[in-house]
N, C-alpha and C. Protein backbone atom coordinates (compact mmCIF):
# COMPACT_ATOMS: atom_id res chain seq x y z
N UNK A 1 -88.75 162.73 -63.79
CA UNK A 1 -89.81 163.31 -64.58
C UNK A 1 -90.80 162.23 -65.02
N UNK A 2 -90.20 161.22 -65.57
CA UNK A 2 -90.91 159.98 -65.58
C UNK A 2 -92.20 159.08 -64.53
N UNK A 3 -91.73 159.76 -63.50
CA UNK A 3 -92.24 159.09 -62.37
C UNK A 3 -93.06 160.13 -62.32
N UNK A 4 -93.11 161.44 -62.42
CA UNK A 4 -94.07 162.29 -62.16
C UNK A 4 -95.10 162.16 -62.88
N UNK A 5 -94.72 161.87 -64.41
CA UNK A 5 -95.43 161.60 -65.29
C UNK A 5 -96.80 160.58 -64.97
N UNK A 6 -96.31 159.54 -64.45
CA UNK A 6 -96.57 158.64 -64.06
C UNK A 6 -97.70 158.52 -62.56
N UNK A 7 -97.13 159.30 -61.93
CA UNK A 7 -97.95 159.60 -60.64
C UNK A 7 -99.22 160.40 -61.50
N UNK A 8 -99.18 161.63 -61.97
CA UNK A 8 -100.03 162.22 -62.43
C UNK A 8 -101.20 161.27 -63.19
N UNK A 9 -101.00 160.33 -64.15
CA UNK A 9 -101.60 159.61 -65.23
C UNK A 9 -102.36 159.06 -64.25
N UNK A 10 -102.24 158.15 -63.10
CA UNK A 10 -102.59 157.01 -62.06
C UNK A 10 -103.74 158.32 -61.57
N UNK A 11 -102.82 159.47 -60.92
CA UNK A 11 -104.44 160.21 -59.94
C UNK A 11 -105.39 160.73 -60.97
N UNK A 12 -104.95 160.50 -62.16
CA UNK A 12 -105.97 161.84 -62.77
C UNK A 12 -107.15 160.55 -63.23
N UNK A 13 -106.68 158.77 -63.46
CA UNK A 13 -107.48 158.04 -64.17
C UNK A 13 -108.73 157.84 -62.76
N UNK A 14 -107.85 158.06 -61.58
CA UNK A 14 -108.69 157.12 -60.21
C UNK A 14 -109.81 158.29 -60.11
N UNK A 15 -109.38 159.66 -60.40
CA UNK A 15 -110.45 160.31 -60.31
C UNK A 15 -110.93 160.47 -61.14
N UNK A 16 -110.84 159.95 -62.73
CA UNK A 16 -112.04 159.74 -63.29
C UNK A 16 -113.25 159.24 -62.87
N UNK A 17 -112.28 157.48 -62.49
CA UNK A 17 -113.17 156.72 -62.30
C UNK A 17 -114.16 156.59 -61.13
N UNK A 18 -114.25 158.10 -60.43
CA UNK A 18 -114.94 157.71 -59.22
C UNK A 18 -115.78 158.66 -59.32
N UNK A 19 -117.24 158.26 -59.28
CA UNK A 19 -118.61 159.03 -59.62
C UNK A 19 -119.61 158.86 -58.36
N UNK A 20 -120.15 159.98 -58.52
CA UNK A 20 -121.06 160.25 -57.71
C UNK A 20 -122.39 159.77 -57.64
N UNK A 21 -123.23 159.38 -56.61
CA UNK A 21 -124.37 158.74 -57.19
C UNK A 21 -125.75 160.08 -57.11
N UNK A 22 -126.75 159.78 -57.80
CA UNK A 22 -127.40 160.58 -57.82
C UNK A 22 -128.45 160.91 -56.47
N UNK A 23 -129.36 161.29 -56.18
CA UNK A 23 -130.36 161.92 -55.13
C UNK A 23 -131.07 160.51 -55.59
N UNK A 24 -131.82 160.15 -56.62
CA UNK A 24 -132.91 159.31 -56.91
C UNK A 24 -131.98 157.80 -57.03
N UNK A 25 -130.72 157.76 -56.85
CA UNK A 25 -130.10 156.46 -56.69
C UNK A 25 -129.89 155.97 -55.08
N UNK A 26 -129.38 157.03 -54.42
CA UNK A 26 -129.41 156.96 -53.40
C UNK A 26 -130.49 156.69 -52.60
N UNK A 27 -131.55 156.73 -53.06
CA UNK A 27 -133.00 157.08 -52.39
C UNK A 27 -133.10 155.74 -52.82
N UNK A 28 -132.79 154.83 -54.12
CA UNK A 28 -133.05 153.70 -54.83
C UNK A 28 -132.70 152.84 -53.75
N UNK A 29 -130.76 152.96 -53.70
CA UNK A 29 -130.09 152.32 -52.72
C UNK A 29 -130.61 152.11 -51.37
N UNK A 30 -131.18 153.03 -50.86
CA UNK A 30 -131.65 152.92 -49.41
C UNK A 30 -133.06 152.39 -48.86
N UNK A 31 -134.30 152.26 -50.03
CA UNK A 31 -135.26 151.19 -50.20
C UNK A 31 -134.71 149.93 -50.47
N UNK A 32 -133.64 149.73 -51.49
CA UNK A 32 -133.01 148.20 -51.20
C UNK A 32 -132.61 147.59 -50.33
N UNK A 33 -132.26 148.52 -49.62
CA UNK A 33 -131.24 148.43 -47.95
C UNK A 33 -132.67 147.57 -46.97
N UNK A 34 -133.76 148.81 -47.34
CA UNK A 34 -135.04 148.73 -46.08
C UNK A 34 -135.31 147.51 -46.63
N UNK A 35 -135.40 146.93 -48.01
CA UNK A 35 -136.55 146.19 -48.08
C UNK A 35 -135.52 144.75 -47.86
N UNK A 36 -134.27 144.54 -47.74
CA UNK A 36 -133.26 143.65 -47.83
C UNK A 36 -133.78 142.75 -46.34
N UNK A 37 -133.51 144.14 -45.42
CA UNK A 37 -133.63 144.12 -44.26
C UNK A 37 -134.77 143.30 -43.64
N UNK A 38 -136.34 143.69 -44.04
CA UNK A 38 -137.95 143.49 -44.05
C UNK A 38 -137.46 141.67 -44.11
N UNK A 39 -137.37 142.18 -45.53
CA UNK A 39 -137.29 140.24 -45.75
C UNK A 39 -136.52 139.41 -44.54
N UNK A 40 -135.24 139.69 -44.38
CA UNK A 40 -134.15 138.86 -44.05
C UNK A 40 -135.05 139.08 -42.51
N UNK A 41 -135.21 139.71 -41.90
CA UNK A 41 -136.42 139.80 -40.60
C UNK A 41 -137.70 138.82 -40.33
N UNK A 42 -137.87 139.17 -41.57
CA UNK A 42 -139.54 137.96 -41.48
C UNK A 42 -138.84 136.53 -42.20
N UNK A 43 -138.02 136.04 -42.24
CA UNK A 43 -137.53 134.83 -42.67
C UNK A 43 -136.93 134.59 -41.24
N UNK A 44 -135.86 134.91 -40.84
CA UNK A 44 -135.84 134.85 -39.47
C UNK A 44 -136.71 134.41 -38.32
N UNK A 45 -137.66 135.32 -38.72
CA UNK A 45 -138.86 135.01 -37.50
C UNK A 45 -139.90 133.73 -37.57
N UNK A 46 -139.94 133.63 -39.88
CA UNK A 46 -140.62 132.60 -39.84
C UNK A 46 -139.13 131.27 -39.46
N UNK A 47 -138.13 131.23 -39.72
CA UNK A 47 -137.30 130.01 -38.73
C UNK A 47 -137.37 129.84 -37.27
N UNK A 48 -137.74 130.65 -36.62
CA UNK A 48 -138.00 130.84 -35.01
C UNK A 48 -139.39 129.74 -35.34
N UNK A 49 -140.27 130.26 -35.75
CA UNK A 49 -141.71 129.72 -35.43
C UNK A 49 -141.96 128.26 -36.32
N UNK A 50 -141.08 127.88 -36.84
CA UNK A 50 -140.92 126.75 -37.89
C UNK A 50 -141.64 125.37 -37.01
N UNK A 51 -142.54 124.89 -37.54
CA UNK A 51 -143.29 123.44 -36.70
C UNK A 51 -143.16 122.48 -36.92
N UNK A 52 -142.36 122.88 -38.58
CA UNK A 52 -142.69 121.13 -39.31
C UNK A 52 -141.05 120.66 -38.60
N UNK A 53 -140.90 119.36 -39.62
CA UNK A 53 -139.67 118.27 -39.41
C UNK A 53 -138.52 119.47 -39.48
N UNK A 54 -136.92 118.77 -38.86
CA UNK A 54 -135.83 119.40 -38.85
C UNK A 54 -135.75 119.73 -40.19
N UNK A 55 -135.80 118.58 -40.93
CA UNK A 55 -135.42 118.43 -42.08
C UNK A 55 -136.14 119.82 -43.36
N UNK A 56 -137.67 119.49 -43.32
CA UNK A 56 -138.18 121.02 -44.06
C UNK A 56 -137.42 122.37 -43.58
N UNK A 57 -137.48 122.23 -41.90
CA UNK A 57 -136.95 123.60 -41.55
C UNK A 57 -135.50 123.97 -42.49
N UNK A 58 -134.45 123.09 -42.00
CA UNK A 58 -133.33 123.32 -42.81
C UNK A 58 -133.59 123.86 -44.10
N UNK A 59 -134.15 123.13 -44.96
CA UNK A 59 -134.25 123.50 -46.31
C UNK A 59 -135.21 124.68 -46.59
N UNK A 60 -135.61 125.17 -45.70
CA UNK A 60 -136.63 126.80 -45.75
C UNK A 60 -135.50 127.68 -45.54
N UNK A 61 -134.70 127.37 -44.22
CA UNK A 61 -133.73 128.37 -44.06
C UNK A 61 -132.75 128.04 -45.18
N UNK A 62 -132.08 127.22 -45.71
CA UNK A 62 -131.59 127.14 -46.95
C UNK A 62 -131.53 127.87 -48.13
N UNK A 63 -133.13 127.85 -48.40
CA UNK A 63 -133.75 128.91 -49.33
C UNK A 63 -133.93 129.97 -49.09
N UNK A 64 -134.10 130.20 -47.59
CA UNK A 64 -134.12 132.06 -47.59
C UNK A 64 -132.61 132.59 -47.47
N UNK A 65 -131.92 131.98 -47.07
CA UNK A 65 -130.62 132.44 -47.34
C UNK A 65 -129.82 132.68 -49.11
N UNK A 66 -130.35 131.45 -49.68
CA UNK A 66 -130.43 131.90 -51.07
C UNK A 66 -131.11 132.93 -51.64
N UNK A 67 -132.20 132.93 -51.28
CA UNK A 67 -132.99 134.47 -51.70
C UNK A 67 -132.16 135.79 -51.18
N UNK A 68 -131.83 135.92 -49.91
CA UNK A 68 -131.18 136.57 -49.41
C UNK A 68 -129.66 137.49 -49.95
N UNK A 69 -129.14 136.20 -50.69
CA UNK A 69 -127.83 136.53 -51.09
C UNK A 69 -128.02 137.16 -53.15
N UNK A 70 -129.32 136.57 -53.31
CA UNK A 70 -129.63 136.85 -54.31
C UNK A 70 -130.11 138.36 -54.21
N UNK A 71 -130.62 138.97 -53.62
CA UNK A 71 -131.16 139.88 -53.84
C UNK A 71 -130.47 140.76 -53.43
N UNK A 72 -129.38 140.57 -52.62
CA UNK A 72 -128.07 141.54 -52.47
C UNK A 72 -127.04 141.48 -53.39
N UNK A 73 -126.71 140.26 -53.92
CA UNK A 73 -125.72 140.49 -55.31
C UNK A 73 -126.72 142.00 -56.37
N UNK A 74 -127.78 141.16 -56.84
CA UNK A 74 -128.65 142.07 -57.76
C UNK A 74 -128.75 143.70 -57.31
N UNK A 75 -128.86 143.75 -56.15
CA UNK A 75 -129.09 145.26 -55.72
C UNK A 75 -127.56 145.84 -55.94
N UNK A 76 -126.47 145.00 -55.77
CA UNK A 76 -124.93 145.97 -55.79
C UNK A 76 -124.65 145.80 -57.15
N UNK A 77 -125.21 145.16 -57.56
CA UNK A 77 -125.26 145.15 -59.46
C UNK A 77 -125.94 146.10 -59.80
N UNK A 78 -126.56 146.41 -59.22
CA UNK A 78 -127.68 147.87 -59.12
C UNK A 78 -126.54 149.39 -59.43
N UNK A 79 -126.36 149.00 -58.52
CA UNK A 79 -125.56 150.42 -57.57
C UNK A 79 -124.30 150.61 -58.59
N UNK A 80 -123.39 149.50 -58.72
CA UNK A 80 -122.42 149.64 -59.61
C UNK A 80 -122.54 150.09 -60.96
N UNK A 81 -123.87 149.29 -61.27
CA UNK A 81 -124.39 150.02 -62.99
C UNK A 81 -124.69 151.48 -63.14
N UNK A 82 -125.68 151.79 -61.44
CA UNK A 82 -125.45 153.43 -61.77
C UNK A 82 -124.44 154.57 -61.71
N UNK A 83 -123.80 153.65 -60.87
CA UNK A 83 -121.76 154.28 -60.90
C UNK A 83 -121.48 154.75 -62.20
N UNK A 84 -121.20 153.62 -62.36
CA UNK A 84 -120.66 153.77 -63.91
C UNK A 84 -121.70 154.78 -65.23
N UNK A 85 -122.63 154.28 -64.85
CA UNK A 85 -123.49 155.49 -65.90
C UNK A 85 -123.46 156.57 -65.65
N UNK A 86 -122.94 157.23 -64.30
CA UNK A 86 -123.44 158.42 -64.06
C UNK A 86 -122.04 159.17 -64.47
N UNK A 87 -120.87 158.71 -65.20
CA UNK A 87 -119.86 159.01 -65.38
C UNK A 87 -119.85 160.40 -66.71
C-alpha cells in the first residue's frame, strides 16, 4: 500500500510539473529558432570570405561562436521561464 502510495505521489507531481506552451510562445520559440539560424549562417559565410590575418580570423570565429552560444542559452531561458509560468 505504501508503494502505491508512493507511485501515485511521483505521477501525480510529474504531471503537475509538465505544462504546455502557449500558441504566442511557440510562435516566440520558433522566430528564435529562425533568427538563431540567420545569424549562425551569415557568420559562417562571413568565416568563408574572411581576408584578413589567421590570427583576426580565429578570433572573429571565436566571437561568433560566443554570440552564438549566448543567444541560445538566453532563448532556452526563454522557453523554460514560460514553462513554468504557464503552470
Amino acid at each position: 500500500m505504501k508503494t502505491l502510495i508512493m507511485i501515485l505521489a511521483l505521477t501525480g507531481f510529474a504531471a503537475a510539473a509538465h505544462a504546455e506552451e502557449t500558441a504566442s510562445e511557440k510562435a516566440e520559440t520558433t522566430a528564435h529558432d529562425a533568427k538563431r539560424a540567420v545569424k549562425k549562417s551569415a557568420h559562417r559565410v562571413e568565416e568563408k570570405t574572411c581576408m584578413k590575418s589567421d590570427a583576426k580570423c580565429m578570433e572573429d570565429k571565436a566571437k561568433h561562436r560566443g554570440e552564438e552560444a549566448s543567444d541560445a542559452v538566453s532563448d532556452k531561458a526563454k522557453e523554460v521561464k514560460n514553462k513554468v509560468d504557464t503552470k
